[in-house]
PDB file of N, CA and C in Angstrom:
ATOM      1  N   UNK A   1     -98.472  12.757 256.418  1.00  0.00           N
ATOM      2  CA  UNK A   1     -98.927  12.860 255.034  1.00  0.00           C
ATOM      3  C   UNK A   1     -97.974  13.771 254.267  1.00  0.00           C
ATOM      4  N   UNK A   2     -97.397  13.549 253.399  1.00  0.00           N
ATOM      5  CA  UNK A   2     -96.720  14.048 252.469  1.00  0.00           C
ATOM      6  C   UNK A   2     -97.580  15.113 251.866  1.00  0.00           C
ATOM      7  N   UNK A   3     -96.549  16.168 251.654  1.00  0.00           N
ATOM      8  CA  UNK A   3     -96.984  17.549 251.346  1.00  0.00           C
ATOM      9  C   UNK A   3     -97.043  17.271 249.537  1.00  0.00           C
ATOM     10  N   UNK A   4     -97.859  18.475 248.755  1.00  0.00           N
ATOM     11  CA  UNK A   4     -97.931  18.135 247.419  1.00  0.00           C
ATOM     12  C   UNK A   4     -96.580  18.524 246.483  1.00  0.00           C
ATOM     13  N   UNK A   5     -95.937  19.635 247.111  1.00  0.00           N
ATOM     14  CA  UNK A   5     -94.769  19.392 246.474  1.00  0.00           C
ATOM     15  C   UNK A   5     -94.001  17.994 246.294  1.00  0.00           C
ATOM     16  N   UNK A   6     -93.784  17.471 247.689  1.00  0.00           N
ATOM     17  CA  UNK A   6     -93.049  16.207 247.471  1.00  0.00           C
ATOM     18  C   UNK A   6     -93.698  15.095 246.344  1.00  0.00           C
ATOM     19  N   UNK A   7     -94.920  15.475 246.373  1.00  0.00           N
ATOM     20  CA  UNK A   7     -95.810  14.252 245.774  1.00  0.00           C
ATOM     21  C   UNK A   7     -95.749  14.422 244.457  1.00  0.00           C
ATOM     22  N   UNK A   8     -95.813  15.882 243.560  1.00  0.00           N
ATOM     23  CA  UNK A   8     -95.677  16.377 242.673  1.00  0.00           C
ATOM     24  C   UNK A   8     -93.869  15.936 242.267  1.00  0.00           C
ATOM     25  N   UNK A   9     -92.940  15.901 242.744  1.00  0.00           N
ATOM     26  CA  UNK A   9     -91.807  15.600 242.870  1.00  0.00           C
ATOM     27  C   UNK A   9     -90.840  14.386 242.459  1.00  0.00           C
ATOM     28  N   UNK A  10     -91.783  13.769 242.815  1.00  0.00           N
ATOM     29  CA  UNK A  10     -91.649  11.765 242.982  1.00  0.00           C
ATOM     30  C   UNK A  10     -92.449  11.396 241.840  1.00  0.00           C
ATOM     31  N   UNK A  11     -93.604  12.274 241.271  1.00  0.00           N
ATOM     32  CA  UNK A  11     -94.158  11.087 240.486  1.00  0.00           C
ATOM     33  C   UNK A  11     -93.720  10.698 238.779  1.00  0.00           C
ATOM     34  N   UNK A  12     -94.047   9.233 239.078  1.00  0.00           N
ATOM     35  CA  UNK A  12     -93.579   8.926 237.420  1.00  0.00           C
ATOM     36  C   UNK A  12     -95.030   8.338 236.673  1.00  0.00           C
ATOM     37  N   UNK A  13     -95.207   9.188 235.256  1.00  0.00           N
ATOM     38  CA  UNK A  13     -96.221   9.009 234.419  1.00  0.00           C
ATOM     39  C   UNK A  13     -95.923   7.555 233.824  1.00  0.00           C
ATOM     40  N   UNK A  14     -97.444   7.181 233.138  1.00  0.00           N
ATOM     41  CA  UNK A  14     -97.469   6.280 231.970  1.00  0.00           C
ATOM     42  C   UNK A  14     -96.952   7.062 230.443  1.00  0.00           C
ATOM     43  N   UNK A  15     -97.045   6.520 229.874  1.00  0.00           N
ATOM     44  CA  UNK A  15     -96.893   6.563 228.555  1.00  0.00           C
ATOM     45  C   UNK A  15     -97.844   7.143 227.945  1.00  0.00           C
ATOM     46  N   UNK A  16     -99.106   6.245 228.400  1.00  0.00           N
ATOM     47  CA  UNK A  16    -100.677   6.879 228.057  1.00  0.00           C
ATOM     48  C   UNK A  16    -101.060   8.200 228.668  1.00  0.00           C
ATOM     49  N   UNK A  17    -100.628   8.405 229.521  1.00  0.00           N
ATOM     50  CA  UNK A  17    -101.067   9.756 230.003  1.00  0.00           C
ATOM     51  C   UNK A  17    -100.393  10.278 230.190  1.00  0.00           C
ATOM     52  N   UNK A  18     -98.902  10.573 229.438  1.00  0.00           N
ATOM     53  CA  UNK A  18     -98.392  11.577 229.646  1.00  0.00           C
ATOM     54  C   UNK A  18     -98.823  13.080 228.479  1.00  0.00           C
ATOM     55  N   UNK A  19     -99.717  12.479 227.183  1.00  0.00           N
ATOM     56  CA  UNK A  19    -100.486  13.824 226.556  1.00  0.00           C
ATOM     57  C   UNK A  19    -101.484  14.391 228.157  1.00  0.00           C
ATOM     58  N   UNK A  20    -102.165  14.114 228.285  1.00  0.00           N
ATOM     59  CA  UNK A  20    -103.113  14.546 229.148  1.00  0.00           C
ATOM     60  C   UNK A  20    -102.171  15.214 230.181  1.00  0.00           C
ATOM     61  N   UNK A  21    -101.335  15.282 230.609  1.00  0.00           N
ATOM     62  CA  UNK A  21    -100.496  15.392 231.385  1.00  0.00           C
ATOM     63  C   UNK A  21    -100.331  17.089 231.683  1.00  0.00           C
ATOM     64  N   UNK A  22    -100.157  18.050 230.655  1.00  0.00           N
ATOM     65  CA  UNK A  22    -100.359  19.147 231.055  1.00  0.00           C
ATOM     66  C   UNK A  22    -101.669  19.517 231.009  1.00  0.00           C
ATOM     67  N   UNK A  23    -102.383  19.384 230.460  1.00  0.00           N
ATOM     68  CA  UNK A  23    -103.942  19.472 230.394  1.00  0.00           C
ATOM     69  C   UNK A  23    -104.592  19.876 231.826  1.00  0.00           C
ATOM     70  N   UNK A  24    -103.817  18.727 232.767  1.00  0.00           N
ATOM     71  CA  UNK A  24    -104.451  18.373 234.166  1.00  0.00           C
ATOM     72  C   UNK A  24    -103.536  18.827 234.932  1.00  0.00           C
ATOM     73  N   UNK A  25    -102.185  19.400 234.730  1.00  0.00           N
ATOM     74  CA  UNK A  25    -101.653  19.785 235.857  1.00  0.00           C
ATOM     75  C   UNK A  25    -101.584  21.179 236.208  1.00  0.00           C
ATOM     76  N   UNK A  26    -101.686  21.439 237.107  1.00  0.00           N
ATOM     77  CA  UNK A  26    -101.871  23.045 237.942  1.00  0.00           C
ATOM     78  C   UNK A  26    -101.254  23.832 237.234  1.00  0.00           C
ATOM     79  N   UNK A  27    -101.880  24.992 237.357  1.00  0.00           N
ATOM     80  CA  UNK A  27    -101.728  26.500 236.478  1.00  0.00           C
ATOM     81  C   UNK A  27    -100.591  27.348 237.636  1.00  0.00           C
ATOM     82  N   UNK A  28     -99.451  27.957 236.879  1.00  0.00           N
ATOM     83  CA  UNK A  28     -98.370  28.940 237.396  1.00  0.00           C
ATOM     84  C   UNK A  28     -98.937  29.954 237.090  1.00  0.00           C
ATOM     85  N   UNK A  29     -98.603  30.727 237.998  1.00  0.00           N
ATOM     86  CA  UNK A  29     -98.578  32.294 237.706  1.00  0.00           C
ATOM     87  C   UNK A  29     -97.429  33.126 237.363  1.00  0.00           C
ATOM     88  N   UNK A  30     -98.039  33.846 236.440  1.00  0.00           N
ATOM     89  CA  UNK A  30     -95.908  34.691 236.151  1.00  0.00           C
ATOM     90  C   UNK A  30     -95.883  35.357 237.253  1.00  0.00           C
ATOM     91  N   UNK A  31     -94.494  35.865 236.990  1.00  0.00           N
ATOM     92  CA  UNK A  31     -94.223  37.143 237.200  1.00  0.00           C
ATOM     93  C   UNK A  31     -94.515  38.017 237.912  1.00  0.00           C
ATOM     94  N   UNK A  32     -95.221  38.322 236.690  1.00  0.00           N
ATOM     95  CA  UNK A  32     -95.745  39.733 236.354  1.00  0.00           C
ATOM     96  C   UNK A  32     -97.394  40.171 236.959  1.00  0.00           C
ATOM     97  N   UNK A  33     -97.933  38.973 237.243  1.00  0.00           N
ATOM     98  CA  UNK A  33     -99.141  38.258 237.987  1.00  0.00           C
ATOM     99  C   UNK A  33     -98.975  38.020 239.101  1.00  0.00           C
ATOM    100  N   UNK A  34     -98.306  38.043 239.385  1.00  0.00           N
ATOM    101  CA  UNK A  34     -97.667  38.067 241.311  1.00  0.00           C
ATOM    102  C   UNK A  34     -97.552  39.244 241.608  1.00  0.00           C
ATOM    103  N   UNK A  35     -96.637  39.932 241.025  1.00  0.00           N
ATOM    104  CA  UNK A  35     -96.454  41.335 241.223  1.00  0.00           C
ATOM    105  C   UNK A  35     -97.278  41.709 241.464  1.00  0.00           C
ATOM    106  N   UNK A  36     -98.509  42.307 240.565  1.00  0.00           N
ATOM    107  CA  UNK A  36     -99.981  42.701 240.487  1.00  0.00           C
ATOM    108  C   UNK A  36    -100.493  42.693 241.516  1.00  0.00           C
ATOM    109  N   UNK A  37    -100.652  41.375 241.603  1.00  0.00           N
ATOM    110  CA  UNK A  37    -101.649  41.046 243.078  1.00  0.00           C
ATOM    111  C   UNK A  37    -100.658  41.510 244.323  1.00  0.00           C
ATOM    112  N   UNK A  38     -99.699  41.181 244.500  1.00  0.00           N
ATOM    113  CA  UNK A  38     -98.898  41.927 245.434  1.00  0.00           C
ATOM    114  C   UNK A  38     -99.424  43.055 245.685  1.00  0.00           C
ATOM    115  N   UNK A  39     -98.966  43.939 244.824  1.00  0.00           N
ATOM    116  CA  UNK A  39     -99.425  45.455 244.726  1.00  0.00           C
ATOM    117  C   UNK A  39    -100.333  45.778 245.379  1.00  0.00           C
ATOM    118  N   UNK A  40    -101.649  45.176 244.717  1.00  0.00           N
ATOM    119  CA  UNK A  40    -102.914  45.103 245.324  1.00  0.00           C
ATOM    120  C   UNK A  40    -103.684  44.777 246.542  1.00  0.00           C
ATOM    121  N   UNK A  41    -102.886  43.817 247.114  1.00  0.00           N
ATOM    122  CA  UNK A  41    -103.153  43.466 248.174  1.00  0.00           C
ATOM    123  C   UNK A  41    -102.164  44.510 249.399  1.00  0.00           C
ATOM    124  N   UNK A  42    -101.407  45.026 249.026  1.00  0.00           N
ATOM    125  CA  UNK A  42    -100.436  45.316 249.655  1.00  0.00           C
ATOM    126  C   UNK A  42    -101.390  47.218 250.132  1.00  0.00           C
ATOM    127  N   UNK A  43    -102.083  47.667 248.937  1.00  0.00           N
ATOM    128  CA  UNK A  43    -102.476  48.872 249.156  1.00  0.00           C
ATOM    129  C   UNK A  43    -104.057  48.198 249.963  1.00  0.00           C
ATOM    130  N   UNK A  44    -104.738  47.031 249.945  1.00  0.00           N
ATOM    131  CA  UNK A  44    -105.571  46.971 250.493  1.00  0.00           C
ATOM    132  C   UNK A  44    -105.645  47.103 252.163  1.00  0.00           C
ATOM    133  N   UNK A  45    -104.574  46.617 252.307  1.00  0.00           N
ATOM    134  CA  UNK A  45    -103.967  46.131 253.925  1.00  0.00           C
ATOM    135  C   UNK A  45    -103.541  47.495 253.962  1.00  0.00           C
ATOM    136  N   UNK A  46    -102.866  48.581 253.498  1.00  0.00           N
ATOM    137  CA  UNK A  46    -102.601  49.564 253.646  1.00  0.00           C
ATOM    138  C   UNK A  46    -104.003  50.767 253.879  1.00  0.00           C
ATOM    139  N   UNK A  47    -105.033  50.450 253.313  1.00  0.00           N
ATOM    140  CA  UNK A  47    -106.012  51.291 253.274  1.00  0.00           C
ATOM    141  C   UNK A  47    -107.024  50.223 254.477  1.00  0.00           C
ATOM    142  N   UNK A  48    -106.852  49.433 254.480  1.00  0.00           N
ATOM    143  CA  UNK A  48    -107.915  48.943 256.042  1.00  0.00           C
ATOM    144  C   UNK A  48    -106.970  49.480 257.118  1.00  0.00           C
ATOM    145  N   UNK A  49    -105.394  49.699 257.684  1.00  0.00           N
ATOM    146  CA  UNK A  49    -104.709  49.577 258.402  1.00  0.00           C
ATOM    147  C   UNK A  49    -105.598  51.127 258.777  1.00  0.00           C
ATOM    148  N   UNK A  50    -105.228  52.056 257.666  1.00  0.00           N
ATOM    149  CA  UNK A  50    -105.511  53.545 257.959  1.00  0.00           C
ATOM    150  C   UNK A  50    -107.055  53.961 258.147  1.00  0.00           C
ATOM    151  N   UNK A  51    -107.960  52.985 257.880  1.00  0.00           N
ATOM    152  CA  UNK A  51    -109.123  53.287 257.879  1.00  0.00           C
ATOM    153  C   UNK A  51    -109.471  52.531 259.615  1.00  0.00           C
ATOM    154  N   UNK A  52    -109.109  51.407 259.861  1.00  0.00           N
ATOM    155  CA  UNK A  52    -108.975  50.852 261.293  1.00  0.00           C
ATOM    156  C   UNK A  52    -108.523  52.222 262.558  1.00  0.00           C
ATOM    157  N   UNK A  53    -107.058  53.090 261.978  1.00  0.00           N
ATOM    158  CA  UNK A  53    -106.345  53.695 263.380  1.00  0.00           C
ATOM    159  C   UNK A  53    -107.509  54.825 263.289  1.00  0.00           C
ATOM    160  N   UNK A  54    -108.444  55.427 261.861  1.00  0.00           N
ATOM    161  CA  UNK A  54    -109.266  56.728 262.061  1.00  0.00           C
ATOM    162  C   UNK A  54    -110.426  56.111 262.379  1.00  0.00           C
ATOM    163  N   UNK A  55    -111.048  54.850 263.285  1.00  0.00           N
ATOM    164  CA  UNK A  55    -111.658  54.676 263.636  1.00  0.00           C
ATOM    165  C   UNK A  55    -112.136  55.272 265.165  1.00  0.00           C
TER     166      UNK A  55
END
């Protein structure tokens, strides 16, 4: 089965639906929104790691 990148990759719209077209297609994240959550996740795993070894 073909992965969704490839599928996302290959495809060709109608005419008729190419308005609808961003409407329906998947949401990016910036940046700056990656980063963030990075961050965040990064001090979470950091604060279970240290709360796990003072167990």
């Amino acid at each position: 089965m073909p992965n969704p990148e490839e599928l996302a990759r290959d495809m060709v719209l109608e005419a008729k639906a190419l308005p609808a077209f961003p409407d329906n297609a998947a949401q990016a994240l910036s940046p700056e929104v990656v980063a963030l959550a990075s961050l965040h996740l990064s001090r979470l795993i950091r604060c279970g790691s240290a709360n796990a070894e003072n167990s």
